[in-house]
PDB file of N, CA and C in Angstrom:
ATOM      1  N   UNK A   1      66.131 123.701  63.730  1.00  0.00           N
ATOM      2  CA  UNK A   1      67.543 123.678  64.062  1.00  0.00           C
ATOM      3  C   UNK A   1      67.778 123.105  65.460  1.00  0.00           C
ATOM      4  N   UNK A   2      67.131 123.324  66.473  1.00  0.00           N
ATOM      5  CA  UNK A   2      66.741 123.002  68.046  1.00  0.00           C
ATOM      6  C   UNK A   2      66.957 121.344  68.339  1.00  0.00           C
ATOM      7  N   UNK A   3      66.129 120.862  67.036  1.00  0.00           N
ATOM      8  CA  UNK A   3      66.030 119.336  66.789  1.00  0.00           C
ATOM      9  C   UNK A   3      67.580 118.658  66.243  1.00  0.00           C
ATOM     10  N   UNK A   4      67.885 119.688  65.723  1.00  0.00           N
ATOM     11  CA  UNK A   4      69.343 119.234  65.438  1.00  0.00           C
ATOM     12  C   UNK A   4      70.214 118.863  65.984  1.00  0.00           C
ATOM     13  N   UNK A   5      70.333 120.268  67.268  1.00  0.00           N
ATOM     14  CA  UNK A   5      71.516 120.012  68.168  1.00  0.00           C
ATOM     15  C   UNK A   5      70.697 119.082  69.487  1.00  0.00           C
ATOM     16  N   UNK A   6      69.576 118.482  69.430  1.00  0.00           N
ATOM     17  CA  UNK A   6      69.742 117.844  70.256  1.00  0.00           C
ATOM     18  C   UNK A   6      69.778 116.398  69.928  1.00  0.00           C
ATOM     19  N   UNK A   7      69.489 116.191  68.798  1.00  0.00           N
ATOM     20  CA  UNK A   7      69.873 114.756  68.299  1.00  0.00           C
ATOM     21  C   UNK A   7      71.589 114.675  68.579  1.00  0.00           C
ATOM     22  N   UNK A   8      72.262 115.666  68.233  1.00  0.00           N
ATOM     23  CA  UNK A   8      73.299 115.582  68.671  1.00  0.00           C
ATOM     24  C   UNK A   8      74.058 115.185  69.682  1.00  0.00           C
ATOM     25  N   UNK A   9      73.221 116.258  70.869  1.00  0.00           N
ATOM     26  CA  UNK A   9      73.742 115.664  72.186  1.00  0.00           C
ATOM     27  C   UNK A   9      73.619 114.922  72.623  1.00  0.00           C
ATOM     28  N   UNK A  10      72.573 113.939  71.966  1.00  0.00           N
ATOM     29  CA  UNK A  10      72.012 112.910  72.832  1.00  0.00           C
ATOM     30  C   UNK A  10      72.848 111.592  71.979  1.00  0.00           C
ATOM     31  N   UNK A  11      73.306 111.766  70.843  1.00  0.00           N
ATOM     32  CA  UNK A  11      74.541 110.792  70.511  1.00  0.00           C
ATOM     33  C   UNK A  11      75.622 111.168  71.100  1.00  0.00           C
ATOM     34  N   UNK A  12      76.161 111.904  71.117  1.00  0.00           N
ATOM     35  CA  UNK A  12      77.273 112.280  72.415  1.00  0.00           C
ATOM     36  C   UNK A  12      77.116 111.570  73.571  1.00  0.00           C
ATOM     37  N   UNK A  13      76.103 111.642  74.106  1.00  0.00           N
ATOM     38  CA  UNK A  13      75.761 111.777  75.061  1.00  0.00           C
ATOM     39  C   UNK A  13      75.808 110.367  75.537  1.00  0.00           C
ATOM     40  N   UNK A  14      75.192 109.330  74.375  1.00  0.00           N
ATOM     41  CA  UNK A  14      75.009 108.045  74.692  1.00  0.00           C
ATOM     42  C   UNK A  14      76.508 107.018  74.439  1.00  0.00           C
ATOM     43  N   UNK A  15      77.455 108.048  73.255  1.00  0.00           N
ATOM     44  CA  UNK A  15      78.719 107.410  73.184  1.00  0.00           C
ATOM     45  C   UNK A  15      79.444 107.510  74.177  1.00  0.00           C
ATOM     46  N   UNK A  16      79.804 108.743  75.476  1.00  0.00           N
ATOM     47  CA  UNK A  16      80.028 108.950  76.797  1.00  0.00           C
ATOM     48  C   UNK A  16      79.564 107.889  77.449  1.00  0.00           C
ATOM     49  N   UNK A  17      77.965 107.276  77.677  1.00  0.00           N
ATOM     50  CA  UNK A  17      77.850 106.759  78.386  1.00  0.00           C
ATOM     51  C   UNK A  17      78.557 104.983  78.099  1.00  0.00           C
ATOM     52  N   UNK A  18      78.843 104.667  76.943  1.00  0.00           N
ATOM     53  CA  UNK A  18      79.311 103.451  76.440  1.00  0.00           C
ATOM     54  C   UNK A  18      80.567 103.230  76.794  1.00  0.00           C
ATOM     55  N   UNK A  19      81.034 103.828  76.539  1.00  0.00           N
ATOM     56  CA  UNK A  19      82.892 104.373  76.861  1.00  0.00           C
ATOM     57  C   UNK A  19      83.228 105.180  77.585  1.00  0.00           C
ATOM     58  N   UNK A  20      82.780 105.224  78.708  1.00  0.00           N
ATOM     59  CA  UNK A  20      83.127 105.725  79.789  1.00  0.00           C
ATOM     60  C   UNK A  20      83.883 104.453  80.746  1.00  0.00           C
ATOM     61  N   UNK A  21      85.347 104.411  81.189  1.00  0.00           N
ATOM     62  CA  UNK A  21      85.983 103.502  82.007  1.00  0.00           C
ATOM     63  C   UNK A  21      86.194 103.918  83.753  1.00  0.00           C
ATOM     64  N   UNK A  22      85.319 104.909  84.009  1.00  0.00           N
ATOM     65  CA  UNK A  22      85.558 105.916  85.183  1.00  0.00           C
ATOM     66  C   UNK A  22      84.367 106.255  85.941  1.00  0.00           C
ATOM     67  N   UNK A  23      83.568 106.470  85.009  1.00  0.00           N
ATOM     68  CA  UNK A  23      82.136 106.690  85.747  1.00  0.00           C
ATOM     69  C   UNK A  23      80.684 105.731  85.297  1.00  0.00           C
ATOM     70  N   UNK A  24      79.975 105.911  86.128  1.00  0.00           N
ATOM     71  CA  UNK A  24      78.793 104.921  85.670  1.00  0.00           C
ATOM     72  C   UNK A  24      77.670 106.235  85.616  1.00  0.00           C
ATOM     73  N   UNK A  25      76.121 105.618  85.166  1.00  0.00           N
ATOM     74  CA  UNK A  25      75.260 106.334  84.671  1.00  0.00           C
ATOM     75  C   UNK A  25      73.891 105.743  85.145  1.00  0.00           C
ATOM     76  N   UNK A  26      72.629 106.913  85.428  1.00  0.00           N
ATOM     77  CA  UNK A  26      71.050 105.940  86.244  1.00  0.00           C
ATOM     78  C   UNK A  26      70.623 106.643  85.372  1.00  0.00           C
ATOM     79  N   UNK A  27      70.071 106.631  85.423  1.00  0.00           N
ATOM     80  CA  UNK A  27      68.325 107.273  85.407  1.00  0.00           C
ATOM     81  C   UNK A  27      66.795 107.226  85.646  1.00  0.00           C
ATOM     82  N   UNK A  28      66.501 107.868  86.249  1.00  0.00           N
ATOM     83  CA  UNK A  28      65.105 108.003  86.807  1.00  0.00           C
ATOM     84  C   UNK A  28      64.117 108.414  86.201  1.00  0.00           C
ATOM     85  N   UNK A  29      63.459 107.802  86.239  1.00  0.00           N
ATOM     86  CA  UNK A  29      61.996 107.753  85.402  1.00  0.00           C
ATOM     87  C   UNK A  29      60.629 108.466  85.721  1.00  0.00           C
ATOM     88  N   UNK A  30      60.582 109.830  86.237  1.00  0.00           N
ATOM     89  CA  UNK A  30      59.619 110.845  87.194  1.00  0.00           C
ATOM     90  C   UNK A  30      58.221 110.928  86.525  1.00  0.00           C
ATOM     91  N   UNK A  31      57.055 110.393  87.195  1.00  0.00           N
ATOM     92  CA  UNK A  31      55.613 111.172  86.450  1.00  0.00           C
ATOM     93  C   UNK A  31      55.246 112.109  87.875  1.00  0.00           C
ATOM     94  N   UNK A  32      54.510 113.221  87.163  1.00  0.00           N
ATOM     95  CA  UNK A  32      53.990 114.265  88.017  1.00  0.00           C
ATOM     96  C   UNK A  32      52.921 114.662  87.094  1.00  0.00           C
ATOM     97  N   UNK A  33      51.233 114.473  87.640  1.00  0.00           N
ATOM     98  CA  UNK A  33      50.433 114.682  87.201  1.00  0.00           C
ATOM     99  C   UNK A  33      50.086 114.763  85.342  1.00  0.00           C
ATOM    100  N   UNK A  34      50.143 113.407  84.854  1.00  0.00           N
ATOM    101  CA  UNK A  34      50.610 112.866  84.014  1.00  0.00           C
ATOM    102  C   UNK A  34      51.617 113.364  82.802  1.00  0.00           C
ATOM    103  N   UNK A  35      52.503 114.083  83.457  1.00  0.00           N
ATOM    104  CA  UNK A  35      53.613 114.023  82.538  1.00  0.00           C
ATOM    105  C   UNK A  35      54.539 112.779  82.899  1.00  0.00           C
ATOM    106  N   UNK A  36      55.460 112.743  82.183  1.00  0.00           N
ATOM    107  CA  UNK A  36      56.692 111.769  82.539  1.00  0.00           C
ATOM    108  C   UNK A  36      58.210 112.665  82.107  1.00  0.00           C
ATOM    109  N   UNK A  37      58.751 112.606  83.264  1.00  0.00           N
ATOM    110  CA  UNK A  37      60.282 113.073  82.867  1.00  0.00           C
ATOM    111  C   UNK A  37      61.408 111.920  83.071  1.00  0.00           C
ATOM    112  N   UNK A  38      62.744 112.116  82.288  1.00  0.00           N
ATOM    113  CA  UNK A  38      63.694 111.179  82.487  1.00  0.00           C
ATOM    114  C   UNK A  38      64.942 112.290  83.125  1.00  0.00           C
ATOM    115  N   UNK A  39      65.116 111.993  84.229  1.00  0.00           N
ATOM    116  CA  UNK A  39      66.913 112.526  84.418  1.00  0.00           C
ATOM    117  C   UNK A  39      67.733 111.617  84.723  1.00  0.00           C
ATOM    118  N   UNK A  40      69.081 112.027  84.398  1.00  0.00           N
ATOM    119  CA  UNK A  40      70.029 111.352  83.943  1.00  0.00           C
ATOM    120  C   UNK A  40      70.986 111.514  84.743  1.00  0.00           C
ATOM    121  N   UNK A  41      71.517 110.852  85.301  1.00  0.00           N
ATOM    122  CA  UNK A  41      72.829 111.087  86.088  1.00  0.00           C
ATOM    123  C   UNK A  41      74.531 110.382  86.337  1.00  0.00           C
ATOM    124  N   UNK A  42      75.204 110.898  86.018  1.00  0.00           N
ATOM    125  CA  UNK A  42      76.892 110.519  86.362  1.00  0.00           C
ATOM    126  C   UNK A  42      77.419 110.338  87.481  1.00  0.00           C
ATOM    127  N   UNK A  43      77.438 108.984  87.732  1.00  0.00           N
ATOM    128  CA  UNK A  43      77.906 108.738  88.934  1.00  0.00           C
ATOM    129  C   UNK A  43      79.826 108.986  89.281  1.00  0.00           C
ATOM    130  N   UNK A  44      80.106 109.000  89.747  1.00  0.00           N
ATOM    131  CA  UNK A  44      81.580 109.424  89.919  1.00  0.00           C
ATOM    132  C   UNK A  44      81.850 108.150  90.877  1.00  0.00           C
ATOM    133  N   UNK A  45      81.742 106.677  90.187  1.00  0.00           N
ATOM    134  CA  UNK A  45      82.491 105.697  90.866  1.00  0.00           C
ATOM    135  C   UNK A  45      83.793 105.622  90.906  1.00  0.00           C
ATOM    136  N   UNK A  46      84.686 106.443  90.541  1.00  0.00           N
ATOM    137  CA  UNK A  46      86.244 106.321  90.877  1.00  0.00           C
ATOM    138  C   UNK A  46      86.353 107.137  91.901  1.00  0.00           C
ATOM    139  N   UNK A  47      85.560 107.970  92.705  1.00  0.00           N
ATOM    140  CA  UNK A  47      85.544 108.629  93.903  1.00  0.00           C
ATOM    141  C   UNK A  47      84.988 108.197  94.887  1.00  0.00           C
ATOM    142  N   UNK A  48      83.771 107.553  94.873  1.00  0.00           N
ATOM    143  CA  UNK A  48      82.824 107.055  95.686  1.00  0.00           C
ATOM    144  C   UNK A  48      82.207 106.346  95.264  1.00  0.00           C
ATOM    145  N   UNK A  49      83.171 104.641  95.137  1.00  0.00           N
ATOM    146  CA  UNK A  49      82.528 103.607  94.971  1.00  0.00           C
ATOM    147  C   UNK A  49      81.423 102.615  95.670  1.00  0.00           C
ATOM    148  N   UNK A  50      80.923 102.878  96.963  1.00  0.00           N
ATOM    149  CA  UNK A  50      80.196 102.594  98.349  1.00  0.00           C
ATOM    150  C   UNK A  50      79.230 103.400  98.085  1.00  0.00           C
ATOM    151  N   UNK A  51      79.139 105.056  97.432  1.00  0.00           N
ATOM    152  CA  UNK A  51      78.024 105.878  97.880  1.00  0.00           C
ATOM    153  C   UNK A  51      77.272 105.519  96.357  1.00  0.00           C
ATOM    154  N   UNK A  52      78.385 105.123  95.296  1.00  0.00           N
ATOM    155  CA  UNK A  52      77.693 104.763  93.826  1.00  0.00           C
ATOM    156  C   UNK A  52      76.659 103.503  93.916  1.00  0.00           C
ATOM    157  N   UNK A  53      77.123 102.638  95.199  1.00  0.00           N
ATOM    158  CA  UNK A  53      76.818 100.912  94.915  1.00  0.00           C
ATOM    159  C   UNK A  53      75.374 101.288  95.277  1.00  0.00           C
ATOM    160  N   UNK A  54      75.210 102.364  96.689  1.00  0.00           N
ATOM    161  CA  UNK A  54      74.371 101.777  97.564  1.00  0.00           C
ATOM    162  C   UNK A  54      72.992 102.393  96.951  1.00  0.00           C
ATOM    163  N   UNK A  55      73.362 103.795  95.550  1.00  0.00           N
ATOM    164  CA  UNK A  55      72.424 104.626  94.963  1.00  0.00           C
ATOM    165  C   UNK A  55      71.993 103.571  93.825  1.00  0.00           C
ATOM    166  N   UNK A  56      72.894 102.951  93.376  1.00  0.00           N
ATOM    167  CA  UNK A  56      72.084 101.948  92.094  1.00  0.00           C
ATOM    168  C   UNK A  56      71.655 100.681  93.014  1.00  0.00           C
ATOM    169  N   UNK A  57      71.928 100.353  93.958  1.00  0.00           N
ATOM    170  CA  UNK A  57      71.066  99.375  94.648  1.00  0.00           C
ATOM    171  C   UNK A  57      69.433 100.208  94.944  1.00  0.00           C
ATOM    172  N   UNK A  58      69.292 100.878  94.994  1.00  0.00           N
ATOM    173  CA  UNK A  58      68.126 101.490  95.492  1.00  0.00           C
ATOM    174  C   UNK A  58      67.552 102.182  94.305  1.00  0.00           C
ATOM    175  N   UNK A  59      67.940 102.066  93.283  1.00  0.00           N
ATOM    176  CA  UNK A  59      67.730 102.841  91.895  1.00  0.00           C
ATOM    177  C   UNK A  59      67.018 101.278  91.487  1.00  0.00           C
ATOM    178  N   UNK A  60      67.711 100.602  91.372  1.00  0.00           N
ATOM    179  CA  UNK A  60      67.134  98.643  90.536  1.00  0.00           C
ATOM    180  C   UNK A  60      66.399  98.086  92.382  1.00  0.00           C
ATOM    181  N   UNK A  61      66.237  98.639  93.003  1.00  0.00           N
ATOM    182  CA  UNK A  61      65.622  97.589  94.340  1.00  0.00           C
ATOM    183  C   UNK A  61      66.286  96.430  94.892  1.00  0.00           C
ATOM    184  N   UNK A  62      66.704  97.318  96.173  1.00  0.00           N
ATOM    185  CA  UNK A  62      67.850  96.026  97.022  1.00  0.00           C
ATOM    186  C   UNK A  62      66.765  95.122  98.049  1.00  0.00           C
ATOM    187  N   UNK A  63      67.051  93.991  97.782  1.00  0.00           N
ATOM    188  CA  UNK A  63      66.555  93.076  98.526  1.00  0.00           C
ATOM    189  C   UNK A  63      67.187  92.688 100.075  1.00  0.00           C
ATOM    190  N   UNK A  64      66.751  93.067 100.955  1.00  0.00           N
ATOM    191  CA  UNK A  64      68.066  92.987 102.455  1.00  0.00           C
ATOM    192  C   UNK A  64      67.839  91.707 102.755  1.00  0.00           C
ATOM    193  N   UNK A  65      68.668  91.383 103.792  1.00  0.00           N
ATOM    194  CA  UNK A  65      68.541  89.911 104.747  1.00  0.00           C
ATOM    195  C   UNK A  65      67.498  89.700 104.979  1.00  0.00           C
ATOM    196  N   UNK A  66      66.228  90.711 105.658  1.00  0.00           N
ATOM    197  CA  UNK A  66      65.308  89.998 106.195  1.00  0.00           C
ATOM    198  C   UNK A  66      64.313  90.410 105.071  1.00  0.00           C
ATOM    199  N   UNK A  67      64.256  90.312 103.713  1.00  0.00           N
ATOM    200  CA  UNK A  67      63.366  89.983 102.708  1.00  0.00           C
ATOM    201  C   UNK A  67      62.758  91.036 102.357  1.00  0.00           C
ATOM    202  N   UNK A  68      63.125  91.962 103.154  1.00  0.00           N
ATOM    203  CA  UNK A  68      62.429  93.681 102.616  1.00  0.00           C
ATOM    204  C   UNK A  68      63.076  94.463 101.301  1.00  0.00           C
ATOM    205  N   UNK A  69      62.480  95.014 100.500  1.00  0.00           N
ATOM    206  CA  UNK A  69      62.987  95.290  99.343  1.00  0.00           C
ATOM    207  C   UNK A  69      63.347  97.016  99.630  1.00  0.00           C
ATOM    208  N   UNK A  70      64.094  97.306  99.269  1.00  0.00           N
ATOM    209  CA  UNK A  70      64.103  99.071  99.678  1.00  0.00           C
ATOM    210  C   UNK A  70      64.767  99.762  98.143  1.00  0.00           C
ATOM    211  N   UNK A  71      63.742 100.462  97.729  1.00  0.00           N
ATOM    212  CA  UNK A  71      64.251 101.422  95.902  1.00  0.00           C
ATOM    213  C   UNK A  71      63.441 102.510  96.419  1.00  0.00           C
ATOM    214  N   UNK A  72      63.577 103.287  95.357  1.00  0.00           N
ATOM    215  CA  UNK A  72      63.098 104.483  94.845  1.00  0.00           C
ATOM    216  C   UNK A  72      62.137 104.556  94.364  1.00  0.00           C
ATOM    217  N   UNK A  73      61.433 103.275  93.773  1.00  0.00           N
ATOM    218  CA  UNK A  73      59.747 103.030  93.144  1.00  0.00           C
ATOM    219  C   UNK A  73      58.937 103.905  93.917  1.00  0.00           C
ATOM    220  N   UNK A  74      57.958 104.618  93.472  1.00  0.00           N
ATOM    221  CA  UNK A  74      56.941 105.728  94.782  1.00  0.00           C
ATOM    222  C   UNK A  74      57.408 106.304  94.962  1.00  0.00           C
ATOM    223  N   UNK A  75      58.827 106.367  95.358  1.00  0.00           N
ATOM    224  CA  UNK A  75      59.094 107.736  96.706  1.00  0.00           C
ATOM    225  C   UNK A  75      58.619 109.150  95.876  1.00  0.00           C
ATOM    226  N   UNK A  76      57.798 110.028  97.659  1.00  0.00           N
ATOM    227  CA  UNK A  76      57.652 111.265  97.164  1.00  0.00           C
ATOM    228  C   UNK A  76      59.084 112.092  96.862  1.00  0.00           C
ATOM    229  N   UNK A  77      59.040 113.129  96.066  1.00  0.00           N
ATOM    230  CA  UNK A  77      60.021 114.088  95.503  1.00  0.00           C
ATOM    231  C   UNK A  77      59.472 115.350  96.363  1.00  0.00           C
ATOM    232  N   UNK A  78      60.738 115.860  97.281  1.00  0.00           N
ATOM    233  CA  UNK A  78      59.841 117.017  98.116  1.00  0.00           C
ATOM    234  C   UNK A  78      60.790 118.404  96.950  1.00  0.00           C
ATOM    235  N   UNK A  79      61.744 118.143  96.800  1.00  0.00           N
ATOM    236  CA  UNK A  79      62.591 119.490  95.981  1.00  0.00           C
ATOM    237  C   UNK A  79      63.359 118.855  94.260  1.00  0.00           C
ATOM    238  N   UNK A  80      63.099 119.898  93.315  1.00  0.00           N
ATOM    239  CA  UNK A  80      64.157 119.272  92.428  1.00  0.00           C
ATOM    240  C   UNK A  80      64.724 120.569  92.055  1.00  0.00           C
ATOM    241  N   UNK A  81      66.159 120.973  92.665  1.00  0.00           N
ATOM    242  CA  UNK A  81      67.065 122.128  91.801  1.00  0.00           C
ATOM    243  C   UNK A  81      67.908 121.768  90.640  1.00  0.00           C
ATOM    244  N   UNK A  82      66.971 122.342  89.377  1.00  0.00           N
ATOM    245  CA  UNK A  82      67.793 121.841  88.074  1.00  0.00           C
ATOM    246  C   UNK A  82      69.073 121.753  87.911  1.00  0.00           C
ATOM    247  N   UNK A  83      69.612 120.990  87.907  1.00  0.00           N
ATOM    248  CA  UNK A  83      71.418 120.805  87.236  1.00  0.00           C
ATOM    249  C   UNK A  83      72.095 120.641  88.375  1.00  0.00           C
ATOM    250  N   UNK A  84      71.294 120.403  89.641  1.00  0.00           N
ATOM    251  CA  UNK A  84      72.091 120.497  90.956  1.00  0.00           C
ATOM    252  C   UNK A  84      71.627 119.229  91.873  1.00  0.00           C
ATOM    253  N   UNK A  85      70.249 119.183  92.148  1.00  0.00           N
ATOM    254  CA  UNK A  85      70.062 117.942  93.184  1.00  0.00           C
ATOM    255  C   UNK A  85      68.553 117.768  93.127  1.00  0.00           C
ATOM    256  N   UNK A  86      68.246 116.580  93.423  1.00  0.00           N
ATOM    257  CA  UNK A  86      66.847 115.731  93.737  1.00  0.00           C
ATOM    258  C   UNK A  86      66.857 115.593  94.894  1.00  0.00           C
ATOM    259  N   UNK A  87      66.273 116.022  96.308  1.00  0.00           N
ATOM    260  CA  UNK A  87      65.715 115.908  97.485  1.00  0.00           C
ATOM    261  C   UNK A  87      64.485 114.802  97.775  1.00  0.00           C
ATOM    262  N   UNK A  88      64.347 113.783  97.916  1.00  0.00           N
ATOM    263  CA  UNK A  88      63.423 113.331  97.625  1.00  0.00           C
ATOM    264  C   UNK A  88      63.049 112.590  99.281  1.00  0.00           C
ATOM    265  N   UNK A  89      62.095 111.579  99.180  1.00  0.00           N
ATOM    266  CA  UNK A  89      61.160 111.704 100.776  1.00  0.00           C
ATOM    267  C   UNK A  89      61.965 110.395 101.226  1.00  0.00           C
ATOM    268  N   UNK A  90      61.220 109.711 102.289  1.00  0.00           N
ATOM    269  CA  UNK A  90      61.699 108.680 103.247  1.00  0.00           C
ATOM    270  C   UNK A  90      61.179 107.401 102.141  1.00  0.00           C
ATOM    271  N   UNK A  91      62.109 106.368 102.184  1.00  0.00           N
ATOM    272  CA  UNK A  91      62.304 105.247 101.397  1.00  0.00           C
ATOM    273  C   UNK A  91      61.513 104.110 102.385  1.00  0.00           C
ATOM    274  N   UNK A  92      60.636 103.796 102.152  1.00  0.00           N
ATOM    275  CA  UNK A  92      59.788 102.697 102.719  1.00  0.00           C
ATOM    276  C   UNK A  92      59.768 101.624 102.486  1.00  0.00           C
ATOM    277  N   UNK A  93      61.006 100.712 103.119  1.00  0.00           N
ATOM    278  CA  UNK A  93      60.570  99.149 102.842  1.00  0.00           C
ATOM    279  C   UNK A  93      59.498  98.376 102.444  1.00  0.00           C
ATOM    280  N   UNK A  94      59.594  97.323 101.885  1.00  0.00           N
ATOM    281  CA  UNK A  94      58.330  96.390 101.570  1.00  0.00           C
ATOM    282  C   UNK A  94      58.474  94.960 101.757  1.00  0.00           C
ATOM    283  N   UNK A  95      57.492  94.421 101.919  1.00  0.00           N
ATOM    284  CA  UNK A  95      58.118  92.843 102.097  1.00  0.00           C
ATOM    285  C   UNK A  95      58.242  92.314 100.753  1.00  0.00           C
ATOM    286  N   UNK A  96      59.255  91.353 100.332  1.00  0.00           N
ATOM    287  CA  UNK A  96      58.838  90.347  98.651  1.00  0.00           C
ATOM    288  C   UNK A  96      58.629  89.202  99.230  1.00  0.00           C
ATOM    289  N   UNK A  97      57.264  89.688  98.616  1.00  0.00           N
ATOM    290  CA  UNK A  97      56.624  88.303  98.864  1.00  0.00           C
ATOM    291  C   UNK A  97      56.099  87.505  97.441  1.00  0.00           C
TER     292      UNK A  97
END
C-alpha cells in the first residue's frame, strides 16, 4: 500500500513541478558512504528572484569573469535538518580549463 501512495505523490509532485507559474524547483544529488540521496527543493522565485538566480547558478556551475567556476559539485555537508535546511561547507572555486 506504501508503494501506492508514493507513486502518487511523486505524480503530484512532478505535475506541480510542470505547472507551476510562481515557483521554480533543484535538486541535489547527495552520496554519503555509498548511498545516494535526491532532495528536492521549491524555490520561491516570486519572492526572491536574486537569492533563486544566484542558488541555481551554483546548483548547474557559474562560470565568473575571471574563468573560475563556483557550484556545489564536492562541497562538504556539515548539517542536514530534515524538512528544514542543508548547512553545507565553503564553496571552492576552480579554474575551467
Amino acid at each position: 500500500m506504501a508503494i501506492v501512495y508514493e507513486r502518487l505523490a511523486s505524480t503530484s509532485f512532478r505535475k506541480m513541478i510542470n505547472t507551476s507559474k510562481t515557483r521554480k524547483y533543484a535538486q541535489l544529488q547527495l552520496t554519503f558512504s555509498g548511498m545516494n540521496s535526491t532532495i528536492y527543493f521549491e524555490l520561491f522565485n516570486d519572492l526572491a528572484p536574486r537569492t533563486v538566480a544566484n542558488f541555481l547558478g551554483l546548483c548547474n556551475g557559474h562560470t565568473r569573469s575571471d574563468n573560475e567556476v563556483c557550484t556545489y559539485l564536492n562541497t562538504e555537508i556539515h548539517r542536514i535538518v530534515k524538512g528544514m535546511y542543508i548547512q553545507m561547507g565553503k564553496i571552492t572555486p576552480s579554474k575551467n580549463t
